[in-house]
PDBML (XML) file of the C-alpha atoms, coordinates in Angstrom:
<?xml version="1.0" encoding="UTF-8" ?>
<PDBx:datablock datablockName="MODEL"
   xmlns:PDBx="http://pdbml.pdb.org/schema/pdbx-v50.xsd"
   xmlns:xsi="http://www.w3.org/2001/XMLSchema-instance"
   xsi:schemaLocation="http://pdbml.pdb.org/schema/pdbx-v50.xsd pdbx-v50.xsd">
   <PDBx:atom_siteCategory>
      <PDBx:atom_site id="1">
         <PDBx:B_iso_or_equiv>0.00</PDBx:B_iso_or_equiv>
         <PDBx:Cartn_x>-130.149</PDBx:Cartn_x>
         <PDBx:Cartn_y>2.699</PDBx:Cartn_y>
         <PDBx:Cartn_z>-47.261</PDBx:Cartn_z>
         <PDBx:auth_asym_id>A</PDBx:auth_asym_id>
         <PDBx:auth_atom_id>CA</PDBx:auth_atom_id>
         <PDBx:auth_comp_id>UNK</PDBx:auth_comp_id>
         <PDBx:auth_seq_id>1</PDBx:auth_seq_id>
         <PDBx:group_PDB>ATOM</PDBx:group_PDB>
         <PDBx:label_alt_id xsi:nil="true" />
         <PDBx:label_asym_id>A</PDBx:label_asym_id>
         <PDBx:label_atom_id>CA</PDBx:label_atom_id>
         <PDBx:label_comp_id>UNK</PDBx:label_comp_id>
         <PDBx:label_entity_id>1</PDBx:label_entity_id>
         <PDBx:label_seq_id>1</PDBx:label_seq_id>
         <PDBx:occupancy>1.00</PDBx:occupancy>
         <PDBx:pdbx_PDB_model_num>1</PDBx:pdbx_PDB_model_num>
         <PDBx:type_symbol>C</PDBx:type_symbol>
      </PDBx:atom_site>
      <PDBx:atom_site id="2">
         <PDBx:B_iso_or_equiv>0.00</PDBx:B_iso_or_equiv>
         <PDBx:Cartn_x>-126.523</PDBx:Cartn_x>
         <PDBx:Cartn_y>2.020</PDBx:Cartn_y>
         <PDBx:Cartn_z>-49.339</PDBx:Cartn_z>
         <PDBx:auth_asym_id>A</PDBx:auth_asym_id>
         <PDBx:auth_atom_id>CA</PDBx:auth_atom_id>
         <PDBx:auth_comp_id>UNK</PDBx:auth_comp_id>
         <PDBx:auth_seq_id>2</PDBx:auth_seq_id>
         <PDBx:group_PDB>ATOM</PDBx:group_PDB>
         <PDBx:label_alt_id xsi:nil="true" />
         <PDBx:label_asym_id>A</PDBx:label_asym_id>
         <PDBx:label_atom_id>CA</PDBx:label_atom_id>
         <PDBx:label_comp_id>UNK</PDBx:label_comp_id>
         <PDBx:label_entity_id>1</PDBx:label_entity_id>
         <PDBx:label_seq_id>2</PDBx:label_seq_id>
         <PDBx:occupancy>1.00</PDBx:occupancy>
         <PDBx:pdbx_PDB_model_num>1</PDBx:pdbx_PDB_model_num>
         <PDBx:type_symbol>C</PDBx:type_symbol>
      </PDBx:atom_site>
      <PDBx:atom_site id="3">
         <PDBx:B_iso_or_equiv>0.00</PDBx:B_iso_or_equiv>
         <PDBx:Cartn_x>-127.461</PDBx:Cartn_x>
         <PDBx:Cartn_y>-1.574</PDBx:Cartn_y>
         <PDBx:Cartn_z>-48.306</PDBx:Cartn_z>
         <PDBx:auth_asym_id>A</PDBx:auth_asym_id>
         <PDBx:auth_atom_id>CA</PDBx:auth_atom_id>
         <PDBx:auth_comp_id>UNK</PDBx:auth_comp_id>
         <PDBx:auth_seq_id>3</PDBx:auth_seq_id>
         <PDBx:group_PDB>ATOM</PDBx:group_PDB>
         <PDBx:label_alt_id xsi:nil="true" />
         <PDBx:label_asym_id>A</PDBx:label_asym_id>
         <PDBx:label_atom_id>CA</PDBx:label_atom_id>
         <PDBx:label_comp_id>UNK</PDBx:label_comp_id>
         <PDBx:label_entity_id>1</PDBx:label_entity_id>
         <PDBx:label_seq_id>3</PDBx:label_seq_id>
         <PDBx:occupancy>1.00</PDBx:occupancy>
         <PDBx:pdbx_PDB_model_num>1</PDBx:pdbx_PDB_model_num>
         <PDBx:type_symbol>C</PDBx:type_symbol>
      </PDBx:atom_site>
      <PDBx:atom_site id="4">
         <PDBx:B_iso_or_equiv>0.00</PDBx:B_iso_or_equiv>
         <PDBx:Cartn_x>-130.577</PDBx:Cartn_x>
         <PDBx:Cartn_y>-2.424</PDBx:Cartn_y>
         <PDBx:Cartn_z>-48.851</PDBx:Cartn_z>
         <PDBx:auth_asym_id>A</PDBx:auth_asym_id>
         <PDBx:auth_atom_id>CA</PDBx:auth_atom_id>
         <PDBx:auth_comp_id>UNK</PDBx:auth_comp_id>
         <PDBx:auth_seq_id>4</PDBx:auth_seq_id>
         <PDBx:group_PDB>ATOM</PDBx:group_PDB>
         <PDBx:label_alt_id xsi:nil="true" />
         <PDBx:label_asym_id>A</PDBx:label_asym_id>
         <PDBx:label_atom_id>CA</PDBx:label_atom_id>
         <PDBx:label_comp_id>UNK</PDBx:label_comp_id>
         <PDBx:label_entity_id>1</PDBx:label_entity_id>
         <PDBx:label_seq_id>4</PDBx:label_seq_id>
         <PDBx:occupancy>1.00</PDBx:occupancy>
         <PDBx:pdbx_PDB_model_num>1</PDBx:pdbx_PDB_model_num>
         <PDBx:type_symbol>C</PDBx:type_symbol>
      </PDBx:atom_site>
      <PDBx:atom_site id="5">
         <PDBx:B_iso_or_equiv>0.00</PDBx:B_iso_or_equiv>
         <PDBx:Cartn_x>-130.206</PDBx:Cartn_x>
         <PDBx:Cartn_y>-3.477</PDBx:Cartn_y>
         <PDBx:Cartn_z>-52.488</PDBx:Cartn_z>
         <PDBx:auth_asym_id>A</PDBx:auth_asym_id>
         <PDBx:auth_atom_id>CA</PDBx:auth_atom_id>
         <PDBx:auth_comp_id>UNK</PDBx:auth_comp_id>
         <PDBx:auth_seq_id>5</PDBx:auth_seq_id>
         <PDBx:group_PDB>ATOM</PDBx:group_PDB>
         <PDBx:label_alt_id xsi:nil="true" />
         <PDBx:label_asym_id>A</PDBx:label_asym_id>
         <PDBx:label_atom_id>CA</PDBx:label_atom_id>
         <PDBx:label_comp_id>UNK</PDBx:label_comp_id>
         <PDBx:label_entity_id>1</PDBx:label_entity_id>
         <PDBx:label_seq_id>5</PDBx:label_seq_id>
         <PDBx:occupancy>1.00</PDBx:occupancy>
         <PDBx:pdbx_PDB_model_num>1</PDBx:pdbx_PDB_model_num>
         <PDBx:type_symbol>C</PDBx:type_symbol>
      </PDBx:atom_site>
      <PDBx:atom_site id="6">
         <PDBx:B_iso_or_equiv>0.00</PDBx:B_iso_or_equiv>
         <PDBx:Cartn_x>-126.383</PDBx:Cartn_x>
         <PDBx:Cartn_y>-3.986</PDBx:Cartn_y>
         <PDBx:Cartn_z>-52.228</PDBx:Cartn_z>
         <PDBx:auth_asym_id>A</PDBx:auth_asym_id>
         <PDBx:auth_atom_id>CA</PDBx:auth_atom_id>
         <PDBx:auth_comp_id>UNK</PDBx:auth_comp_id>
         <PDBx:auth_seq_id>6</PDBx:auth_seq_id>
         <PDBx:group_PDB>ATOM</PDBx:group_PDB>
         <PDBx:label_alt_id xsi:nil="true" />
         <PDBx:label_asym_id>A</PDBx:label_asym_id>
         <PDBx:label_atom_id>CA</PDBx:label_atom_id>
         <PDBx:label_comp_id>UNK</PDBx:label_comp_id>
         <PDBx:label_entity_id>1</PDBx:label_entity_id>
         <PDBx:label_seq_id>6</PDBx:label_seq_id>
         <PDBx:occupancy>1.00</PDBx:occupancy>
         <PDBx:pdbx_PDB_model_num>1</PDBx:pdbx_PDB_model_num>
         <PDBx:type_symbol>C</PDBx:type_symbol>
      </PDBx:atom_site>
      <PDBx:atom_site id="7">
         <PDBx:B_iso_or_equiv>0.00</PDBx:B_iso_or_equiv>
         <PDBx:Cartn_x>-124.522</PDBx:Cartn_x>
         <PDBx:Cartn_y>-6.622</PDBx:Cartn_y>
         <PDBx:Cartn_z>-49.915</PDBx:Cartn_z>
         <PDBx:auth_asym_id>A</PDBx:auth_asym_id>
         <PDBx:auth_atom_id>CA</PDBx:auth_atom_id>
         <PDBx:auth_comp_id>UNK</PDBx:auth_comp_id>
         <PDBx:auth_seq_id>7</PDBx:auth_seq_id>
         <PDBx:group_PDB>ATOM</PDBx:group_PDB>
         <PDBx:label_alt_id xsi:nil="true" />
         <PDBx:label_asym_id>A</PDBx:label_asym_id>
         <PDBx:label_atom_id>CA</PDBx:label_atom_id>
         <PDBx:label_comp_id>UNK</PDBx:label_comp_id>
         <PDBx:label_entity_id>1</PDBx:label_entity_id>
         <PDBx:label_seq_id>7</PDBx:label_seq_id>
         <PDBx:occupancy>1.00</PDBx:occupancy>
         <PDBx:pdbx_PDB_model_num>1</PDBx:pdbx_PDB_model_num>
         <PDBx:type_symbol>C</PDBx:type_symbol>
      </PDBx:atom_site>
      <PDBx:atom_site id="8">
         <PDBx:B_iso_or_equiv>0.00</PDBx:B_iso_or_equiv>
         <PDBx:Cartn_x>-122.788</PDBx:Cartn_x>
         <PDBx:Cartn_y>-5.451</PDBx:Cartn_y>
         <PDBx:Cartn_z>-46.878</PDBx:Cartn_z>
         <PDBx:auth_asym_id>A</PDBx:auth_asym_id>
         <PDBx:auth_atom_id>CA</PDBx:auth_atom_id>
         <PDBx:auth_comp_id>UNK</PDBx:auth_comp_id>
         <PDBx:auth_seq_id>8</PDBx:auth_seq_id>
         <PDBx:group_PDB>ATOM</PDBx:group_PDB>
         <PDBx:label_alt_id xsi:nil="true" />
         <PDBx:label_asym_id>A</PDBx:label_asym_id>
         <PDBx:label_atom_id>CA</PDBx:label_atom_id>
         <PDBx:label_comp_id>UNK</PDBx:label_comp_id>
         <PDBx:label_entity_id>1</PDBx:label_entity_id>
         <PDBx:label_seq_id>8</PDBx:label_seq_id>
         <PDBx:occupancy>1.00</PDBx:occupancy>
         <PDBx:pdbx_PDB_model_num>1</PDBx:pdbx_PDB_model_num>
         <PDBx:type_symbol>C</PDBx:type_symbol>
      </PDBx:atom_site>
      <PDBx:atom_site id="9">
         <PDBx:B_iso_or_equiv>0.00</PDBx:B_iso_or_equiv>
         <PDBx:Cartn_x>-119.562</PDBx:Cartn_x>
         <PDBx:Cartn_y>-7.828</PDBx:Cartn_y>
         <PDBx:Cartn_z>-47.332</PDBx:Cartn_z>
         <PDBx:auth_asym_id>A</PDBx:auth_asym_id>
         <PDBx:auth_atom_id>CA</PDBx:auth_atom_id>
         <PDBx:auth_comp_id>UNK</PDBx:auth_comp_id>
         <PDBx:auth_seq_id>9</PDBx:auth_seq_id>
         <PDBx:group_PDB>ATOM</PDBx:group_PDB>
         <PDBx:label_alt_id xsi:nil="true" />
         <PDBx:label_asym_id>A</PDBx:label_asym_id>
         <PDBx:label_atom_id>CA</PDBx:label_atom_id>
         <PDBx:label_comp_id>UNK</PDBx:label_comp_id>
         <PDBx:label_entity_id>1</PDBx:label_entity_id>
         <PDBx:label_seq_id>9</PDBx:label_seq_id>
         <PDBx:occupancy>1.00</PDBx:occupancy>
         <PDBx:pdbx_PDB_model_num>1</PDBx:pdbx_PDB_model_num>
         <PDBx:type_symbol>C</PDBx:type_symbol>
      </PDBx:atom_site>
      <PDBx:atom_site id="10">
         <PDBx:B_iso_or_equiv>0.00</PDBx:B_iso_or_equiv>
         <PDBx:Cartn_x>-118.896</PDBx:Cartn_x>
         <PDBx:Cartn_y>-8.241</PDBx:Cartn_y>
         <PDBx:Cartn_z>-43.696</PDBx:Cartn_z>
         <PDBx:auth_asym_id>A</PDBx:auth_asym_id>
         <PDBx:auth_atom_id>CA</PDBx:auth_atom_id>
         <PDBx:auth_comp_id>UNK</PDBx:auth_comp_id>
         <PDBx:auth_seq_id>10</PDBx:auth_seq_id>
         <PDBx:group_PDB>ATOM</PDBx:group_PDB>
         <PDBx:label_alt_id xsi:nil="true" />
         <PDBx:label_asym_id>A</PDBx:label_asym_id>
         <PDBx:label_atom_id>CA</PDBx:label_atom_id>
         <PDBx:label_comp_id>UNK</PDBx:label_comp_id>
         <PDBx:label_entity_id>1</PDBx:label_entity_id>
         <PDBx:label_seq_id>10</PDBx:label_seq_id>
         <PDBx:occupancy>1.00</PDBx:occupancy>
         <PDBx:pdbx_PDB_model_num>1</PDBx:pdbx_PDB_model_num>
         <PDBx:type_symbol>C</PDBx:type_symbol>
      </PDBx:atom_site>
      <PDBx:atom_site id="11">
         <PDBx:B_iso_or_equiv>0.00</PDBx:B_iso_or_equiv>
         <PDBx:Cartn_x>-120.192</PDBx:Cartn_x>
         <PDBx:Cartn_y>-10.605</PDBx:Cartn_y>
         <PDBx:Cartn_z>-41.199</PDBx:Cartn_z>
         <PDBx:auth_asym_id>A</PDBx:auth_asym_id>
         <PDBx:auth_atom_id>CA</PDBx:auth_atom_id>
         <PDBx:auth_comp_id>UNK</PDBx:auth_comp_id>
         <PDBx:auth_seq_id>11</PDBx:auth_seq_id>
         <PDBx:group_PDB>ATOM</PDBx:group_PDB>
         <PDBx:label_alt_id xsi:nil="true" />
         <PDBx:label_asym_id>A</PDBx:label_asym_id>
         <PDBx:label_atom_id>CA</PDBx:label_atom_id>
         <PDBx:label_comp_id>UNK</PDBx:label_comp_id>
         <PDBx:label_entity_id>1</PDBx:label_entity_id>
         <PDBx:label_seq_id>11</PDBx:label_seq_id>
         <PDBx:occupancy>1.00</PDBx:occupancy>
         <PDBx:pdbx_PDB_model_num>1</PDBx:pdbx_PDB_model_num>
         <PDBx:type_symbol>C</PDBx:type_symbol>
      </PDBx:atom_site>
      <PDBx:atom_site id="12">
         <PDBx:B_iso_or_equiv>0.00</PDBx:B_iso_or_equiv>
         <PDBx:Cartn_x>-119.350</PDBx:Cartn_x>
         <PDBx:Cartn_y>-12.647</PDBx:Cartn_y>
         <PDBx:Cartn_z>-37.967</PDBx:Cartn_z>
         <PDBx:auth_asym_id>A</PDBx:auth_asym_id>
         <PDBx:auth_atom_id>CA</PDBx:auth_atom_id>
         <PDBx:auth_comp_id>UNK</PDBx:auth_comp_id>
         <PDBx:auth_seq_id>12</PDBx:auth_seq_id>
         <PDBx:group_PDB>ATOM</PDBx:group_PDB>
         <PDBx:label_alt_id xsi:nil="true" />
         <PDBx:label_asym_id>A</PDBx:label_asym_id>
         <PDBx:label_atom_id>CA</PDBx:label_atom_id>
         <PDBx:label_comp_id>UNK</PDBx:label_comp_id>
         <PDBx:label_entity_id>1</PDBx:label_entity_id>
         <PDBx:label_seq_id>12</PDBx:label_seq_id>
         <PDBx:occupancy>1.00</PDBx:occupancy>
         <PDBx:pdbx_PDB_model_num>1</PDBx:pdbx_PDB_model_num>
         <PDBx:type_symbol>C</PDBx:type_symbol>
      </PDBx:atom_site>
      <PDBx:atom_site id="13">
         <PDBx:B_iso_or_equiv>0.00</PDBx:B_iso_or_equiv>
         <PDBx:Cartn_x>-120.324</PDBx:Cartn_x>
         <PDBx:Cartn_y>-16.330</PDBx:Cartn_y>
         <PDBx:Cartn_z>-37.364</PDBx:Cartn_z>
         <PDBx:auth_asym_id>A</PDBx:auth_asym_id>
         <PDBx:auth_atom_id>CA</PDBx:auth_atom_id>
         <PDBx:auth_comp_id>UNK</PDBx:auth_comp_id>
         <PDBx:auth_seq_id>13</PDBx:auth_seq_id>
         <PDBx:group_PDB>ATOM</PDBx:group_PDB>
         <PDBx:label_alt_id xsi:nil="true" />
         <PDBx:label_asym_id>A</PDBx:label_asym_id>
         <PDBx:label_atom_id>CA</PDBx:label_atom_id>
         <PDBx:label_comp_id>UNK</PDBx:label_comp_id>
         <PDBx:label_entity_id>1</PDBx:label_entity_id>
         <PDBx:label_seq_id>13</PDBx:label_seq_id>
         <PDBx:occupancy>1.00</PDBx:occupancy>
         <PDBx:pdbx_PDB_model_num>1</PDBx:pdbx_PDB_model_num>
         <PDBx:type_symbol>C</PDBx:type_symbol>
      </PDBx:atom_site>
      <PDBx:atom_site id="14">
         <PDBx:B_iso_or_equiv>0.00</PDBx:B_iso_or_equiv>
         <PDBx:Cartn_x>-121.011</PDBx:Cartn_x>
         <PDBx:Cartn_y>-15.282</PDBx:Cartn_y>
         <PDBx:Cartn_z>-33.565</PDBx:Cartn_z>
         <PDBx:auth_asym_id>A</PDBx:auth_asym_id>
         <PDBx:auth_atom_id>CA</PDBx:auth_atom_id>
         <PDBx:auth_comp_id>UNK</PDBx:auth_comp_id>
         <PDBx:auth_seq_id>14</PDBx:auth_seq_id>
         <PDBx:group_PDB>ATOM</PDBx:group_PDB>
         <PDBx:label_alt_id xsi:nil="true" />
         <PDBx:label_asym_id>A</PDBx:label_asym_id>
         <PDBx:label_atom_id>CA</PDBx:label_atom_id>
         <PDBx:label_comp_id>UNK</PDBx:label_comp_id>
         <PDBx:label_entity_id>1</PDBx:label_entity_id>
         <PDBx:label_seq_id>14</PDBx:label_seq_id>
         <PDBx:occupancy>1.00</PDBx:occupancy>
         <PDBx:pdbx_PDB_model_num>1</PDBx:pdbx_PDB_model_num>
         <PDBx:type_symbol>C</PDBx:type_symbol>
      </PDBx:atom_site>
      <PDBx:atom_site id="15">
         <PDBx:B_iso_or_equiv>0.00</PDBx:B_iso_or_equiv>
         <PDBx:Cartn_x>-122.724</PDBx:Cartn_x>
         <PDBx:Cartn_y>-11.684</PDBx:Cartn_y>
         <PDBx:Cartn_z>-34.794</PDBx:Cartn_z>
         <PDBx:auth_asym_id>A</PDBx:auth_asym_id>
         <PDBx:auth_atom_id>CA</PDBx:auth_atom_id>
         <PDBx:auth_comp_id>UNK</PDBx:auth_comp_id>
         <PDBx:auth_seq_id>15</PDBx:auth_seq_id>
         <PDBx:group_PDB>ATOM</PDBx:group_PDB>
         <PDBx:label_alt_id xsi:nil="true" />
         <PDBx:label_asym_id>A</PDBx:label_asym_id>
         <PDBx:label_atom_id>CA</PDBx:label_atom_id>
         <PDBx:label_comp_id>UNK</PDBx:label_comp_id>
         <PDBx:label_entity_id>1</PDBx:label_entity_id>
         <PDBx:label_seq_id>15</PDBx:label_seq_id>
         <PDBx:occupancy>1.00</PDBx:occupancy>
         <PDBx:pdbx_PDB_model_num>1</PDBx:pdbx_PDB_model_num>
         <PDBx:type_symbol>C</PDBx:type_symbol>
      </PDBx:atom_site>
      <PDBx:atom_site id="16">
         <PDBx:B_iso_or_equiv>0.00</PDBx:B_iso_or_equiv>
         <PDBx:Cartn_x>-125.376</PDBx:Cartn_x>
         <PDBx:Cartn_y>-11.306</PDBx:Cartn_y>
         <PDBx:Cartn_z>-32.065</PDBx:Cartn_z>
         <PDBx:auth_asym_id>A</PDBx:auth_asym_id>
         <PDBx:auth_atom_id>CA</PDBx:auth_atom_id>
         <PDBx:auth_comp_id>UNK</PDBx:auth_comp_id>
         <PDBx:auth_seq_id>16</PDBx:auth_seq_id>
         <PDBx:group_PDB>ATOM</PDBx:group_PDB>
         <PDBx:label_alt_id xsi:nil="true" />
         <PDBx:label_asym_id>A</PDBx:label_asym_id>
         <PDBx:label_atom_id>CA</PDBx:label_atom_id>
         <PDBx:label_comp_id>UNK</PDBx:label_comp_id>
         <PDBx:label_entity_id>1</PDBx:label_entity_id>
         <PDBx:label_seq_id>16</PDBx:label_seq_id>
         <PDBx:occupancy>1.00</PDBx:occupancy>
         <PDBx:pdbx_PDB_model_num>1</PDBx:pdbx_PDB_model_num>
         <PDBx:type_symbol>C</PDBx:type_symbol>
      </PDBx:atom_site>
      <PDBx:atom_site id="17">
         <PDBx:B_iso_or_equiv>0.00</PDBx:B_iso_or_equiv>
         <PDBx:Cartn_x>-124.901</PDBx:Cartn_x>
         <PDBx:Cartn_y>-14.272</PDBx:Cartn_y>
         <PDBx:Cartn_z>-30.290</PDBx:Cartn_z>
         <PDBx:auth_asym_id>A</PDBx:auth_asym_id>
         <PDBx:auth_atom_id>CA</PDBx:auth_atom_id>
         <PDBx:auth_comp_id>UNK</PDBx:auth_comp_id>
         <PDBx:auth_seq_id>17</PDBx:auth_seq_id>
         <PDBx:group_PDB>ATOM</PDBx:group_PDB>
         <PDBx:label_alt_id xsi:nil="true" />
         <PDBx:label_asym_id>A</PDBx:label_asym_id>
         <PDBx:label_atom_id>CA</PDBx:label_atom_id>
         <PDBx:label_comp_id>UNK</PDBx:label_comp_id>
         <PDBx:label_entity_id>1</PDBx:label_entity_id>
         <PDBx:label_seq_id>17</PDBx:label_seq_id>
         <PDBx:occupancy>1.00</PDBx:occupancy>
         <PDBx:pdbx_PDB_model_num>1</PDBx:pdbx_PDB_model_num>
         <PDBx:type_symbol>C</PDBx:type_symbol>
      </PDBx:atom_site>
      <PDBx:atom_site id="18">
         <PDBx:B_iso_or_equiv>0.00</PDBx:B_iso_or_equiv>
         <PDBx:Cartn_x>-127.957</PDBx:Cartn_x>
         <PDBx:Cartn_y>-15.254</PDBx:Cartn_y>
         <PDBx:Cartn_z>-28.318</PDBx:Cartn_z>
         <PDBx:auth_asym_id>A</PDBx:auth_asym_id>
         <PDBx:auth_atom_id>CA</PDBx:auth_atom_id>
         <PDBx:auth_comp_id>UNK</PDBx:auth_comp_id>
         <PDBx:auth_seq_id>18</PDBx:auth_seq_id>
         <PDBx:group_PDB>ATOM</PDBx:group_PDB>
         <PDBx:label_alt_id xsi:nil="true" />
         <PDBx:label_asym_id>A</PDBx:label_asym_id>
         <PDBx:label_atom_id>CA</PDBx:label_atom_id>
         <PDBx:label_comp_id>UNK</PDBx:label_comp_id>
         <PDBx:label_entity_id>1</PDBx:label_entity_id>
         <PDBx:label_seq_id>18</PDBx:label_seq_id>
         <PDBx:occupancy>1.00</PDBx:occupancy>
         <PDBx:pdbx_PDB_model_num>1</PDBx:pdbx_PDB_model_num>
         <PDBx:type_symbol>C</PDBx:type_symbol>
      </PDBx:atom_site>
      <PDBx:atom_site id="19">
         <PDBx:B_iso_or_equiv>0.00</PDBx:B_iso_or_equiv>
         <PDBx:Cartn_x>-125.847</PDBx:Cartn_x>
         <PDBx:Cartn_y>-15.471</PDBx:Cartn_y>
         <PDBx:Cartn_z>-24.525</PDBx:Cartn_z>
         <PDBx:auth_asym_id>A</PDBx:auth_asym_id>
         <PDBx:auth_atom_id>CA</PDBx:auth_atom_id>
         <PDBx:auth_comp_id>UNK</PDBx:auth_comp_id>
         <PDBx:auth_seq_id>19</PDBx:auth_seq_id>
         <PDBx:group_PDB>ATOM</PDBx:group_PDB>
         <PDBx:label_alt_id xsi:nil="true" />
         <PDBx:label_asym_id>A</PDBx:label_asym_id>
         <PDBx:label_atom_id>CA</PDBx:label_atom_id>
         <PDBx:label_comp_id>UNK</PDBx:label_comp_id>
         <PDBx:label_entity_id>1</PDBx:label_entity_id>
         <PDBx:label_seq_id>19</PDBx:label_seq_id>
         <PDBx:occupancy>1.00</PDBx:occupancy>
         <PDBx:pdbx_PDB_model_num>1</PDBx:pdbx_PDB_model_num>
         <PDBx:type_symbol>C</PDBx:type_symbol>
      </PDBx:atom_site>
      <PDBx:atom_site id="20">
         <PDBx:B_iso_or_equiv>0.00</PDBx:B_iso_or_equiv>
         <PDBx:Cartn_x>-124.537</PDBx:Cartn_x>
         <PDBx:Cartn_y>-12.080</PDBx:Cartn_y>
         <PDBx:Cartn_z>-25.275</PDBx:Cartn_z>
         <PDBx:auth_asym_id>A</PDBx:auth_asym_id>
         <PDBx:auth_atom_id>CA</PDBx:auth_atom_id>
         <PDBx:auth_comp_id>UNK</PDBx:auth_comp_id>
         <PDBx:auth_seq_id>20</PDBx:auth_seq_id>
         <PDBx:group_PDB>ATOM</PDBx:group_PDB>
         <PDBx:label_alt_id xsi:nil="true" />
         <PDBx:label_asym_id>A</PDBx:label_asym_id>
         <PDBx:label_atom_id>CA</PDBx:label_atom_id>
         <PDBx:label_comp_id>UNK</PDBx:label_comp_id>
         <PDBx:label_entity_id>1</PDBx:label_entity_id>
         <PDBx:label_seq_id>20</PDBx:label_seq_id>
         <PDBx:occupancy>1.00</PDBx:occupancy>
         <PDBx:pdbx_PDB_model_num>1</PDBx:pdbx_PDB_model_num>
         <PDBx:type_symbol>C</PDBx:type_symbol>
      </PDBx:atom_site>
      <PDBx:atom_site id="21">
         <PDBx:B_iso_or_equiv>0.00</PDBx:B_iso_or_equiv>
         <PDBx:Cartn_x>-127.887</PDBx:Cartn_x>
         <PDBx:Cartn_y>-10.300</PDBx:Cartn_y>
         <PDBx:Cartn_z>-26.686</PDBx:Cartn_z>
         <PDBx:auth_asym_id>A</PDBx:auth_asym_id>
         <PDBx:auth_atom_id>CA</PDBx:auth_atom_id>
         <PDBx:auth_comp_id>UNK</PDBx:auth_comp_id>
         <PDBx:auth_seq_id>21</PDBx:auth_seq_id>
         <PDBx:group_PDB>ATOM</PDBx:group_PDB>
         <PDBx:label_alt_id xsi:nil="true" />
         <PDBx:label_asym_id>A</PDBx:label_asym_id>
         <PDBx:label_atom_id>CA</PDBx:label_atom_id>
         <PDBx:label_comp_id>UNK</PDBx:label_comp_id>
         <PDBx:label_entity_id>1</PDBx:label_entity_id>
         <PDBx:label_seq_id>21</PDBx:label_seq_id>
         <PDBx:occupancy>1.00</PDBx:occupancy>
         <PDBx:pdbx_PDB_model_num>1</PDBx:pdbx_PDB_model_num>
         <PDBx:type_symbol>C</PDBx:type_symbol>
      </PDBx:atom_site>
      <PDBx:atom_site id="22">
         <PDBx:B_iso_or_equiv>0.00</PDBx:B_iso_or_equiv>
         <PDBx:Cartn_x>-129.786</PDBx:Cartn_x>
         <PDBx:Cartn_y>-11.681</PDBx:Cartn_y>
         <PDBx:Cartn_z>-23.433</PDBx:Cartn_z>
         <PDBx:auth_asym_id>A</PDBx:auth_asym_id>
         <PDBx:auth_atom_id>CA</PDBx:auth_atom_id>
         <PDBx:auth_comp_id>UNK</PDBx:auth_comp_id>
         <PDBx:auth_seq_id>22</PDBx:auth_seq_id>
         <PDBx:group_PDB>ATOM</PDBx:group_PDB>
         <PDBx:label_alt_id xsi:nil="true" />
         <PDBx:label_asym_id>A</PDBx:label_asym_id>
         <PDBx:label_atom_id>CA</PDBx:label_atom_id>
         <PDBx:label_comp_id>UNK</PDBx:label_comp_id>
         <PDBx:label_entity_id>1</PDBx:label_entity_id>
         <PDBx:label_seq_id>22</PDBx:label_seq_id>
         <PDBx:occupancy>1.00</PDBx:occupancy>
         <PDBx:pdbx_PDB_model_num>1</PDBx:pdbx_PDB_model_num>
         <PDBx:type_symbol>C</PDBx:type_symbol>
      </PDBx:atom_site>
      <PDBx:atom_site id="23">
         <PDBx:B_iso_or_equiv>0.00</PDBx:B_iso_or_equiv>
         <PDBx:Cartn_x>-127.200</PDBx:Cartn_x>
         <PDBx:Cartn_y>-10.422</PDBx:Cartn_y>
         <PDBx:Cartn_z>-21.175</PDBx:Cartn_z>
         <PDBx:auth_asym_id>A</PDBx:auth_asym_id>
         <PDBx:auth_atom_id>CA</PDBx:auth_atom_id>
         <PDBx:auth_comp_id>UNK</PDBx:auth_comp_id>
         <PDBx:auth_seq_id>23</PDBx:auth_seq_id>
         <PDBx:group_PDB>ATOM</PDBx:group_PDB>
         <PDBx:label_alt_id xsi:nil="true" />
         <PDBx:label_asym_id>A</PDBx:label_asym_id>
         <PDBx:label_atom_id>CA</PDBx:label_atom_id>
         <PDBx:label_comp_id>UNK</PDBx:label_comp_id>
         <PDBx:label_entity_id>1</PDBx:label_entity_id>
         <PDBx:label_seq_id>23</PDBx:label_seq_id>
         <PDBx:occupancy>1.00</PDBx:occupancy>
         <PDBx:pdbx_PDB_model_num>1</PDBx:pdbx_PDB_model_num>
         <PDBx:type_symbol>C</PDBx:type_symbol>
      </PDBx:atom_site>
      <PDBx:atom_site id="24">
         <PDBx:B_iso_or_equiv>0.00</PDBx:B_iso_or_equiv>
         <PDBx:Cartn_x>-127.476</PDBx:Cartn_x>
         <PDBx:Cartn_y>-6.591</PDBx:Cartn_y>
         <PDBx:Cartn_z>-23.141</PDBx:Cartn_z>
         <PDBx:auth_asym_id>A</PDBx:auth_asym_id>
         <PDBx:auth_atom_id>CA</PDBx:auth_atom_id>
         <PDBx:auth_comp_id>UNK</PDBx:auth_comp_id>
         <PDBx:auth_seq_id>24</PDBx:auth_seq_id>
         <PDBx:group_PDB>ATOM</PDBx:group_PDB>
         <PDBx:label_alt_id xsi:nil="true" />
         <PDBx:label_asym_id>A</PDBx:label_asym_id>
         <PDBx:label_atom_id>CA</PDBx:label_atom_id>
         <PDBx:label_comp_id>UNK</PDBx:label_comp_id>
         <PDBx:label_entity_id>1</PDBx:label_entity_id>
         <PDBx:label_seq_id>24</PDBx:label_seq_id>
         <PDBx:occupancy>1.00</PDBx:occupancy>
         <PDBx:pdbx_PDB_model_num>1</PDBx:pdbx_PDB_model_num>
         <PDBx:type_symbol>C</PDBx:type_symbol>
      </PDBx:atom_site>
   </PDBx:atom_siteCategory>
</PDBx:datablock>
Protein backbone atom coordinates (compact mmCIF):
# COMPACT_ATOMS: atom_id res chain seq x y z
CA UNK A 1 0.00 0.00 0.00
CA UNK A 2 3.24 2.63 0.71
CA UNK A 3 3.53 2.12 -3.10
CA UNK A 4 0.72 2.39 -4.77
CA UNK A 5 0.71 6.17 -5.19
CA UNK A 6 4.51 6.51 -4.56
CA UNK A 7 7.41 4.97 -6.79
CA UNK A 8 9.27 2.03 -5.55
CA UNK A 9 12.89 3.32 -6.77
CA UNK A 10 14.28 -0.07 -7.42
CA UNK A 11 14.16 -2.26 -10.36
CA UNK A 12 16.09 -4.95 -12.45
CA UNK A 13 16.29 -5.03 -16.30
CA UNK A 14 16.04 -9.01 -16.00
CA UNK A 15 13.21 -8.66 -12.96
CA UNK A 16 11.08 -11.75 -13.75
CA UNK A 17 12.67 -12.90 -16.64
CA UNK A 18 10.40 -15.06 -18.73
CA UNK A 19 13.14 -18.44 -18.79
CA UNK A 20 13.30 -18.12 -15.09
CA UNK A 21 9.40 -17.51 -14.24
CA UNK A 22 8.57 -20.69 -16.53
CA UNK A 23 11.06 -22.77 -14.85
CA UNK A 24 9.40 -21.56 -11.06
Amino acid sequence: DTFRERAYPGGLTYSGHPLACAAA
